[in-house]
Protein backbone atom coordinates (compact mmCIF):
# COMPACT_ATOMS: atom_id res chain seq x y z
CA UNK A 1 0.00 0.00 0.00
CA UNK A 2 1.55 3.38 -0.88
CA UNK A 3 2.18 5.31 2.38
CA UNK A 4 3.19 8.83 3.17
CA UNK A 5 6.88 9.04 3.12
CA UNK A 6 7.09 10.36 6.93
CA UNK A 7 4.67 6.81 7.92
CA UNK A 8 7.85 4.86 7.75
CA UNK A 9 9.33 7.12 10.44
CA UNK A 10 6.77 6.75 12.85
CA UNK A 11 8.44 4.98 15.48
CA UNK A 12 12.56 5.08 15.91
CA UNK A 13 14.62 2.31 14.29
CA UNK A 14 17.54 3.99 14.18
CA UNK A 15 20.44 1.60 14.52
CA UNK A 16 18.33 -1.03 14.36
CA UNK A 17 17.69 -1.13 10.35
CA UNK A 18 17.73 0.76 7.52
CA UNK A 19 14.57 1.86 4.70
CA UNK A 20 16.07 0.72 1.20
CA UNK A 21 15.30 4.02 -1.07
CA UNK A 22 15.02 1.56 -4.67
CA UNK A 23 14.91 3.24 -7.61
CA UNK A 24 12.97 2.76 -10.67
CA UNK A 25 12.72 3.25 -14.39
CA UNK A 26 9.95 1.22 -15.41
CA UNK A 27 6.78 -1.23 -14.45
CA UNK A 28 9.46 -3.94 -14.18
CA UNK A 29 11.44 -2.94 -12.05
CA UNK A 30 8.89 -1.50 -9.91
CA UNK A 31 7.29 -4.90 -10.27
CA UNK A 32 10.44 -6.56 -8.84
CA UNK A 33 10.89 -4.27 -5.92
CA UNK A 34 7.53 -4.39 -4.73
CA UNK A 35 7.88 -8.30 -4.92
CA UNK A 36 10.61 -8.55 -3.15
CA UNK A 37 9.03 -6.04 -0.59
CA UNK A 38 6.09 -8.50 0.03
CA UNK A 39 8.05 -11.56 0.23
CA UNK A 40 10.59 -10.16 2.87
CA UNK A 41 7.69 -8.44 4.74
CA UNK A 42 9.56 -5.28 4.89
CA UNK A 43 8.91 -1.38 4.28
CA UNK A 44 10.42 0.18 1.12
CA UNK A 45 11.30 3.64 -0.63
CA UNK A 46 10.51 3.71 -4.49
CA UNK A 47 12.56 7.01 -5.51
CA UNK A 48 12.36 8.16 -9.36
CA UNK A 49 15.11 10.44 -10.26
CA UNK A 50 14.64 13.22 -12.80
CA UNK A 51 16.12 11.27 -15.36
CA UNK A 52 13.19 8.83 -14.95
CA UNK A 53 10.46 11.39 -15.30
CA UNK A 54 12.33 13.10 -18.71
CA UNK A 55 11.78 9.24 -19.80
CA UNK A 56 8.84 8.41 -19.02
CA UNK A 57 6.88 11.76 -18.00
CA UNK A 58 5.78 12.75 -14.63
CA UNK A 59 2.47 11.16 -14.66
CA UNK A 60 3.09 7.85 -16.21
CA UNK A 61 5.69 6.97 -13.47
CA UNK A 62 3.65 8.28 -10.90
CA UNK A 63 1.03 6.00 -11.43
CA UNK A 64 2.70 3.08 -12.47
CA UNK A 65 3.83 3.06 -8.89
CA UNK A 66 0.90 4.02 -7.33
CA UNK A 67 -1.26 1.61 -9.44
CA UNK A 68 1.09 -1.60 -8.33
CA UNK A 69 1.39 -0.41 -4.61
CA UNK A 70 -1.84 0.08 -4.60
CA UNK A 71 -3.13 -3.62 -5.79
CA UNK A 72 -4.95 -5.35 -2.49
CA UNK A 73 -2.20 -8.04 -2.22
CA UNK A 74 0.69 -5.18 -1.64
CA UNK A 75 0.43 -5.37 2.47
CA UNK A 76 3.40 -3.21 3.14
CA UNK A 77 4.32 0.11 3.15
CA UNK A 78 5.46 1.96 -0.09
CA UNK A 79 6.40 5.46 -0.06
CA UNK A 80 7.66 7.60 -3.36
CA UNK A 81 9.95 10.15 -3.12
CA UNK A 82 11.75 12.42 -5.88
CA UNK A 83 15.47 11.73 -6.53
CA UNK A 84 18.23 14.14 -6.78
CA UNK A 85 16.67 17.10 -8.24
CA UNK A 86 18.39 20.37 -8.64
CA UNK A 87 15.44 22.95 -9.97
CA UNK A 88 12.68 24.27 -8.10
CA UNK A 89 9.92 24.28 -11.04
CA UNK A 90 10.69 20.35 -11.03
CA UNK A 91 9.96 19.84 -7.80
CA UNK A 92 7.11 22.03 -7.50
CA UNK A 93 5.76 19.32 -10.59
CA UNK A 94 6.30 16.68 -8.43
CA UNK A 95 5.07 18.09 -5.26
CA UNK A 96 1.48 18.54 -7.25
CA UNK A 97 2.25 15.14 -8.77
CA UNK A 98 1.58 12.65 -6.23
CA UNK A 99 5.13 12.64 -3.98
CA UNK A 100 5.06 12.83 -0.61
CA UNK A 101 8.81 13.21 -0.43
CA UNK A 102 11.02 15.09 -2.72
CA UNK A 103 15.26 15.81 -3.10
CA UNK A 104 16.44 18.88 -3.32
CA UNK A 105 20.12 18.57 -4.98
CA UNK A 106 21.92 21.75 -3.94
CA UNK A 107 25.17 19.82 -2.89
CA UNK A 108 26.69 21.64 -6.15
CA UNK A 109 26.23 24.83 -4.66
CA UNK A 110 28.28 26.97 -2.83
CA UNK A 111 27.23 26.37 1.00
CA UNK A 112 24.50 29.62 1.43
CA UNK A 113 22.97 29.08 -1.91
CA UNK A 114 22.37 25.46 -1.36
CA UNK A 115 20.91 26.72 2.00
CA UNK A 116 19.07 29.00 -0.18
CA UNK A 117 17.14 26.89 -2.46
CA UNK A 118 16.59 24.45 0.15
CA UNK A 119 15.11 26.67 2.40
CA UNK A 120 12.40 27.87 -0.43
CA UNK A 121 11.74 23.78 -1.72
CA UNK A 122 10.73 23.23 1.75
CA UNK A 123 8.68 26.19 2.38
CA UNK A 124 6.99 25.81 -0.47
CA UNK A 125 6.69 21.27 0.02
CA UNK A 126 5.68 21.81 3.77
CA UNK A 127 2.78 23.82 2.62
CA UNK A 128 1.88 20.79 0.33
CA UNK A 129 2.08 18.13 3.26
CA UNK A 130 5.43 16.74 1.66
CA UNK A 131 8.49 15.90 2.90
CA UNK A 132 11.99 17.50 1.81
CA UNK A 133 15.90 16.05 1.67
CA UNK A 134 18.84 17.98 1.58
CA UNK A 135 22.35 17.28 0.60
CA UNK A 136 25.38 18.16 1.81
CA UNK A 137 28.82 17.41 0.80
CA UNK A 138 29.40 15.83 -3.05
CA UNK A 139 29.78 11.99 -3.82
CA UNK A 140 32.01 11.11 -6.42
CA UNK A 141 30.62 9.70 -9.82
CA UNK A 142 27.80 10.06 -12.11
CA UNK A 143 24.32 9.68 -12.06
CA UNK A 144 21.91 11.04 -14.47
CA UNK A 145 22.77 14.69 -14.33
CA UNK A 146 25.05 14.33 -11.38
CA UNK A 147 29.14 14.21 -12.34
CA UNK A 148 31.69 14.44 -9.81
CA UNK A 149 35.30 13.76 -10.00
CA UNK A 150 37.61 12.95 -7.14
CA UNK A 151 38.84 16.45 -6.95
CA UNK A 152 35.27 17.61 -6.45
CA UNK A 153 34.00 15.34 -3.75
CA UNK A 154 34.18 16.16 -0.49
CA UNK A 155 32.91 14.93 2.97
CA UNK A 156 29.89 16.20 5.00
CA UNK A 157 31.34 18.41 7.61
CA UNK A 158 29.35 17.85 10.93
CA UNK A 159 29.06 21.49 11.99
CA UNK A 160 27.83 22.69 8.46
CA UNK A 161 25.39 19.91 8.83
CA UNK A 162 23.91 21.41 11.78
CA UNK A 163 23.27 24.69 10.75
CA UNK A 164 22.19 23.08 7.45
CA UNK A 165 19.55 21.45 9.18
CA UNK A 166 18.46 24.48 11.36
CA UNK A 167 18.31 27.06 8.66
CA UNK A 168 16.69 24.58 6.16
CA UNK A 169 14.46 22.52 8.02
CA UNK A 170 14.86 19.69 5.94
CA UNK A 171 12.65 16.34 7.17
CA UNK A 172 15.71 14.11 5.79
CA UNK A 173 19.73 14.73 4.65
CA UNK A 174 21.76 13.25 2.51
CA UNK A 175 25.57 13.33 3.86
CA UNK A 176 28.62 12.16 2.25
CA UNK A 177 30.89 9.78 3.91
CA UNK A 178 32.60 8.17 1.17
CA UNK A 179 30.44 6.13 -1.30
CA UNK A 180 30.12 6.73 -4.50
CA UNK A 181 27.20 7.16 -7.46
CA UNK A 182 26.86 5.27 -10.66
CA UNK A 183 28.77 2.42 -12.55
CA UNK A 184 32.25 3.28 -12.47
CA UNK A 185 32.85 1.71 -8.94
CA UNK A 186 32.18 -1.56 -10.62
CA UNK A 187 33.73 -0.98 -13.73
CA UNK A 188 37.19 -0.17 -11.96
CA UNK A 189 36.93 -2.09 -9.19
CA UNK A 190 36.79 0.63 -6.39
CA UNK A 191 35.49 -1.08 -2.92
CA UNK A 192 34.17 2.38 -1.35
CA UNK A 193 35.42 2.80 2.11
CA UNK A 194 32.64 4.73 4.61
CA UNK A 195 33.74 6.96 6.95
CA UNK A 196 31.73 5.53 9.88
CA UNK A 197 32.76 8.00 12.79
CA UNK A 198 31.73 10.98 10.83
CA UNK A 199 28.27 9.23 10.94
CA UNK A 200 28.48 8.69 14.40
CA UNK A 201 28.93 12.75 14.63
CA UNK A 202 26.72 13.63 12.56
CA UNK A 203 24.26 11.53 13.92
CA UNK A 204 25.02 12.78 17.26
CA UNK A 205 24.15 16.41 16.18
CA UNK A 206 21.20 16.29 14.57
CA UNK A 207 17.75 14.62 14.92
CA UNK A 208 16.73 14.11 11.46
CA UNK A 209 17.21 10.20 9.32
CA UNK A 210 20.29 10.15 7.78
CA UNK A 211 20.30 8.90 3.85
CA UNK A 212 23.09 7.50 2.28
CA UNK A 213 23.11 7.81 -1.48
CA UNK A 214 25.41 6.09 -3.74
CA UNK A 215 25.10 2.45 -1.94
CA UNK A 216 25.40 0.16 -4.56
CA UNK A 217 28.77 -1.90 -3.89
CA UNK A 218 29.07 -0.85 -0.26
CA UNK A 219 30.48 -4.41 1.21
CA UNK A 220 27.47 -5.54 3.75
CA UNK A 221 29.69 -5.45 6.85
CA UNK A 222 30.25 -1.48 6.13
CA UNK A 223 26.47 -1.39 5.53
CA UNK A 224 25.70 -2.83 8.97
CA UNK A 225 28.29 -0.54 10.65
CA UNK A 226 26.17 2.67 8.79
CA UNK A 227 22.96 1.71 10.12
CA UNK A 228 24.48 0.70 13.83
CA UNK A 229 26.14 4.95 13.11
CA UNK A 230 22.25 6.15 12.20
CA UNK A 231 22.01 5.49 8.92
CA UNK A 232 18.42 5.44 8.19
CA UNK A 233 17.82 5.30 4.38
CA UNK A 234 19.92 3.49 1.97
CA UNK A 235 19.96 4.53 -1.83
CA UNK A 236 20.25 1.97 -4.30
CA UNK A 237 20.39 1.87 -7.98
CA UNK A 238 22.60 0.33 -10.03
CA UNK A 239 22.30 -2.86 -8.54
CA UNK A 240 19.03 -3.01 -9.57
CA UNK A 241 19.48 -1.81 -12.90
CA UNK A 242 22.72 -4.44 -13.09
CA UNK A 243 20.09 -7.53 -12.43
CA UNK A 244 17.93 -5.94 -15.05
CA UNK A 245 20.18 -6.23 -17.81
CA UNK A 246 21.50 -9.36 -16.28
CA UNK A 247 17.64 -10.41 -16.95
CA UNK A 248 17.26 -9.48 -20.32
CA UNK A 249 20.62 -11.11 -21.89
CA UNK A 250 19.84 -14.15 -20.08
CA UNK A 251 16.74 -14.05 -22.05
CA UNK A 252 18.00 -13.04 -25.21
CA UNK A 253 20.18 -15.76 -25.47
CA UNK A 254 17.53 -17.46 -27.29
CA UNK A 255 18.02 -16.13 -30.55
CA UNK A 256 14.36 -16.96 -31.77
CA UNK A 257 12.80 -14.75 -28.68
CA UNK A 258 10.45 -12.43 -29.37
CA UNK A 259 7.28 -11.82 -26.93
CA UNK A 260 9.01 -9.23 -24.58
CA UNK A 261 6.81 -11.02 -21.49
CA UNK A 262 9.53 -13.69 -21.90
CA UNK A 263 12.05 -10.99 -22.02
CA UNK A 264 11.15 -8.71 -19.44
CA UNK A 265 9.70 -11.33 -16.62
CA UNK A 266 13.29 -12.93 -16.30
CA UNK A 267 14.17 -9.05 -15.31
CA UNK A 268 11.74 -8.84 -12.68
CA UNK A 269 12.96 -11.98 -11.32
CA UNK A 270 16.60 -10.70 -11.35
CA UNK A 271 15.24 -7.49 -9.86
CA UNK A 272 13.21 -9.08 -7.57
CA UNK A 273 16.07 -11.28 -5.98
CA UNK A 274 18.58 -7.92 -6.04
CA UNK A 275 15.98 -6.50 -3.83
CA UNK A 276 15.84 -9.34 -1.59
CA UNK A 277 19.42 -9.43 -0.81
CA UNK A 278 19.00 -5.47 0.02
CA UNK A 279 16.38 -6.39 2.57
CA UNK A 280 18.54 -8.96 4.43
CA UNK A 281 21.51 -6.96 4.57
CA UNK A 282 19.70 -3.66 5.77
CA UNK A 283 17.92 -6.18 8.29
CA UNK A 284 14.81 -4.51 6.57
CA UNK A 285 13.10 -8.11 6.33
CA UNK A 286 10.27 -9.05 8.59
CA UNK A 287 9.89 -5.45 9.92
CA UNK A 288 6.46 -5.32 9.31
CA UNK A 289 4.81 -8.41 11.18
């Protein structure tokens, strides 16, 4: 069942578990998420980035999601939330769209502008009954519009995070403590190393859940040490999109397929079980009894 975004926060479970924030492209992949979300009895975040909506329009993601959370044998909770976006009129699309959570990207920014535009996404979400993330600090790599070299990343520092909070009043933030976005972590081998004490701070400082973006490829026992720091939401992506592919070659390796049912359900399935694995390692299964 599709669920405010702020729902899942209702009691504390900090250090306890952490919300997988899966992303999605498509009714497969949704399909596979939401699967995996029923069979591990567990709450999850469906987050579309603004990539998504240029592909498949506003609306049509919207209520794919809605329509498959939604169905009567979906007994878990399923909140949607709005990716990394960086521009206001965006947001304010998605706000009227159907989100009840929404990112506002300003981690490019110098540290008062990102402030700035943060400041005027949530005044303008509260008003709407939706919830608002902030970022602070910049994680290598690229993701849709995102690019970020090594020179450019840099840490969340733990003071700017608490004024950040204070002047903003964000509901969530997205800090930076060392993983990184897209592909190339996989495609050069890079084991990202999470700077768990400056989680710990952070945490320590402010009240609000702690997201970490960029997940995908984080080995589990660095995971578990996150969400034992505060870590509260965990983003991932190209995992998912990895065991979609994975799907559809496996399929195609038949060269007389055609009927993309036969194509796409082994990419559910792949999904699905990507999902699964999420669940376990966040100790996100069997949350919801």
């Amino acid at each position: 069942m599709l669920v405010h975004y702020k729902e899942l926060f209702a009691k504390d479970f900090s250090g306890e578990y952490a919300i997988p924030a899966f992303n999605t492209q498509d009714l497969e992949t949704t399909l596979g998420i939401v699967q995996a979300a029923i069979s591990k009895r567990a709450p999850v975040i469906i987050a579309v980035s603004h990539g998504t909506i240029e592909y498949t329009g506003l609306p049509a993601i919207v209520d794919i999601v809605k329509d498959v959370a939604n169905n009567l044998k979906v007994n878990v909770p399923i909140a949607l939330h709005l990716d990394h976006t960086k521009d206001e009129p965006s947001i304010q699309e998605a706000v009227n769209g159907g989100f009840s959570s929404v990112m506002i990207d300003g981690s490019h920014l110098p540290f008062e502008e990102n402030i700035g535009i943060t400041k005027r996404v949530v005044d303008f979400a509260h008003s709407k009954n939706v919830w608002v993330q902030g970022e602070l600090g910049r994680l290598r790599g690229n993701e849709d519009w995102i690019s970020v070299n090594d020179a450019e990343s840099a840490f969340t520092d733990p003071q700017e995070a608490v004024k950040f909070v204070e002047m903003t009043g964000v509901d969530t933030l997205a800090i930076a403590v060392g993983t990184i976005h897209g592909i190339v972590k996989f495609r050069e081998k890079i084991t990202p190393k999470l700077d768990i004490e400056r989680i710990k701070t952070i945490d320590a400082l402010i009240s609000k859940p702690l997201i970490l973006h960029g997940a995908s490829g984080v080995p589990e026992d660095q995971i578990k040490e996150a969400i034992a720091a505060g870590i509260q939401v965990i983003n991932i992506d190209t995992e998912l999109r990895l065991a979609f592919t994975k799907g559809v070659r496996g399929a195609l390796e038949d060269k007389e397929m055609y009927d993309p049912r036969k194509i796409l359900g082994p990419a559910i399935e792949e999904v699905k079980a990507a999902a699964e694995k999420k669940l376990d390692q966040f100790n996100t299964s069997n949350q919801i009894k």
